[in-house]
Protein backbone atom coordinates (compact mmCIF):
# COMPACT_ATOMS: atom_id res chain seq x y z
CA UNK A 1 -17.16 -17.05 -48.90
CA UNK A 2 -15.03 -15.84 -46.01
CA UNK A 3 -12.82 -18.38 -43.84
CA UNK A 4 -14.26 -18.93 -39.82
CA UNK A 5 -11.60 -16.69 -37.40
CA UNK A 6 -10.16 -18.76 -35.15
CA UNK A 7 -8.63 -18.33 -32.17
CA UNK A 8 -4.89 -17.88 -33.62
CA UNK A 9 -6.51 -15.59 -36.03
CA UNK A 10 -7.57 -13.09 -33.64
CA UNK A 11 -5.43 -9.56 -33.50
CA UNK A 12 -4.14 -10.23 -30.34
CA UNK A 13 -1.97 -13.36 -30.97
CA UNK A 14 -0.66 -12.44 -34.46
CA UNK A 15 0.61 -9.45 -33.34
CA UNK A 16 3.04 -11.40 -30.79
CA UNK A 17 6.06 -13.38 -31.42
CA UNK A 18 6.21 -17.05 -30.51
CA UNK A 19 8.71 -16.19 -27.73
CA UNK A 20 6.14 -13.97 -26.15
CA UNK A 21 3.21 -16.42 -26.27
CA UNK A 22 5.27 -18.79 -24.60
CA UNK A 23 5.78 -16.35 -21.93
CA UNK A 24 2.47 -14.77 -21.65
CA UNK A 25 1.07 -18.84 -21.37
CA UNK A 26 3.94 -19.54 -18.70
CA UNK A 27 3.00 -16.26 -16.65
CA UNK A 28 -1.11 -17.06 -16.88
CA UNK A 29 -0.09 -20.45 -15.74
CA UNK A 30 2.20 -19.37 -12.74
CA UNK A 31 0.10 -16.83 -11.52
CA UNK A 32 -2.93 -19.32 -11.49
CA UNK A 33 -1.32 -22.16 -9.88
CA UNK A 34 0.56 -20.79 -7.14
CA UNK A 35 -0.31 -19.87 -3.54
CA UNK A 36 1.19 -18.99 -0.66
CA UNK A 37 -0.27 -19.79 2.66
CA UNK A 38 1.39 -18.84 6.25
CA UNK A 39 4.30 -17.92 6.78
CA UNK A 40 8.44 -18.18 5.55
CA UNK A 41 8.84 -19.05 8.71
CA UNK A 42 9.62 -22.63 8.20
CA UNK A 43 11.90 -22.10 5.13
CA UNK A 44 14.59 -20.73 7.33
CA UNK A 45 14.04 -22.21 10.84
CA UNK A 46 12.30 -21.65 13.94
CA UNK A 47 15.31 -22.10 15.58
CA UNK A 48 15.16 -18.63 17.67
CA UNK A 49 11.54 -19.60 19.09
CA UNK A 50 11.77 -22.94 20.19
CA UNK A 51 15.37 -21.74 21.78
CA UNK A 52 12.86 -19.55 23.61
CA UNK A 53 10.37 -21.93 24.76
CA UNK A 54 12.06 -24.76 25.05
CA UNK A 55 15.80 -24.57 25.86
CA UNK A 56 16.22 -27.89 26.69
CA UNK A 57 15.06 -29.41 23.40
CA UNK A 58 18.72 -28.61 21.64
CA UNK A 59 22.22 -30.52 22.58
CA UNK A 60 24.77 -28.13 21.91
CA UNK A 61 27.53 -28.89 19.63
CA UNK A 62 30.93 -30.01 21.05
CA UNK A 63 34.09 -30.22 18.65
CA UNK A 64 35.39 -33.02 20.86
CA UNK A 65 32.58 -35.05 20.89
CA UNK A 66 31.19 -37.15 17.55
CA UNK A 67 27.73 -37.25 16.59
CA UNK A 68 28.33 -40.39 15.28
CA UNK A 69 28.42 -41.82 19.33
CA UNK A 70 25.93 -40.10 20.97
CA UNK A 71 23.34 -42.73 22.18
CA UNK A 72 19.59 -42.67 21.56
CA UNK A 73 17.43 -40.53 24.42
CA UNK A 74 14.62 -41.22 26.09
CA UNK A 75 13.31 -37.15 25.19
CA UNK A 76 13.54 -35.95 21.68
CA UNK A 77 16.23 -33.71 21.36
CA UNK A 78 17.90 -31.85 18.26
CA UNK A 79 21.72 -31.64 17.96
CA UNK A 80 23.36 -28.90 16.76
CA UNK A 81 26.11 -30.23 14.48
CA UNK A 82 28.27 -29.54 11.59
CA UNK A 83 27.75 -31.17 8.28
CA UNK A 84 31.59 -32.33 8.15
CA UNK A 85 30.66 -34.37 11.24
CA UNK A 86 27.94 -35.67 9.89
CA UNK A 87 29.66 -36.96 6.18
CA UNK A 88 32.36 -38.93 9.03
CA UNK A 89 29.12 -41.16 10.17
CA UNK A 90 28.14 -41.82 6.74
């Protein structure tokens, strides 16, 4: 009477070393799972094209003056800083 094959049993997966099948499992799973919608854009910054449209929207940075003192605005703004200014406020 011959034993049922199974799924480990079949030629593909004996042939392979444990390592592999990790890997192969991993790579199924990754390329699966992930997507990519749009655009990098927003991993760097869209710095350049909101300079464009809207010059106003950024406070330059000043050595002289702190971050840590500027007062609230009625307009949102974004100040361009240095992160050794910053850790001083904190």
């Amino acid at each position: 009477m011959q034993k049922a094959r199974t799924f480990k049993d079949s030629t593909f997966f004996v042939n392979i070393n444990r390592k592999m099948k990790i890997f192969l499992i991993l790579l199924i799973l990754l390329l699966n799972s992930c997507a990519i919608k749009g655009n990098f854009a927003g991993l760097y910054s869209y710095y350049h094209k909101m300079q464009a449209l809207k010059p106003d929207l950024y406070v330059a940075y000043h050595p002289k003056t702190s971050v840590c003192d500027v007062l609230p605005s009625p307009e949102p703004q974004v100040y361009l800083t240095r992160g050794l200014d910053l850790k001083k406020c904190v």
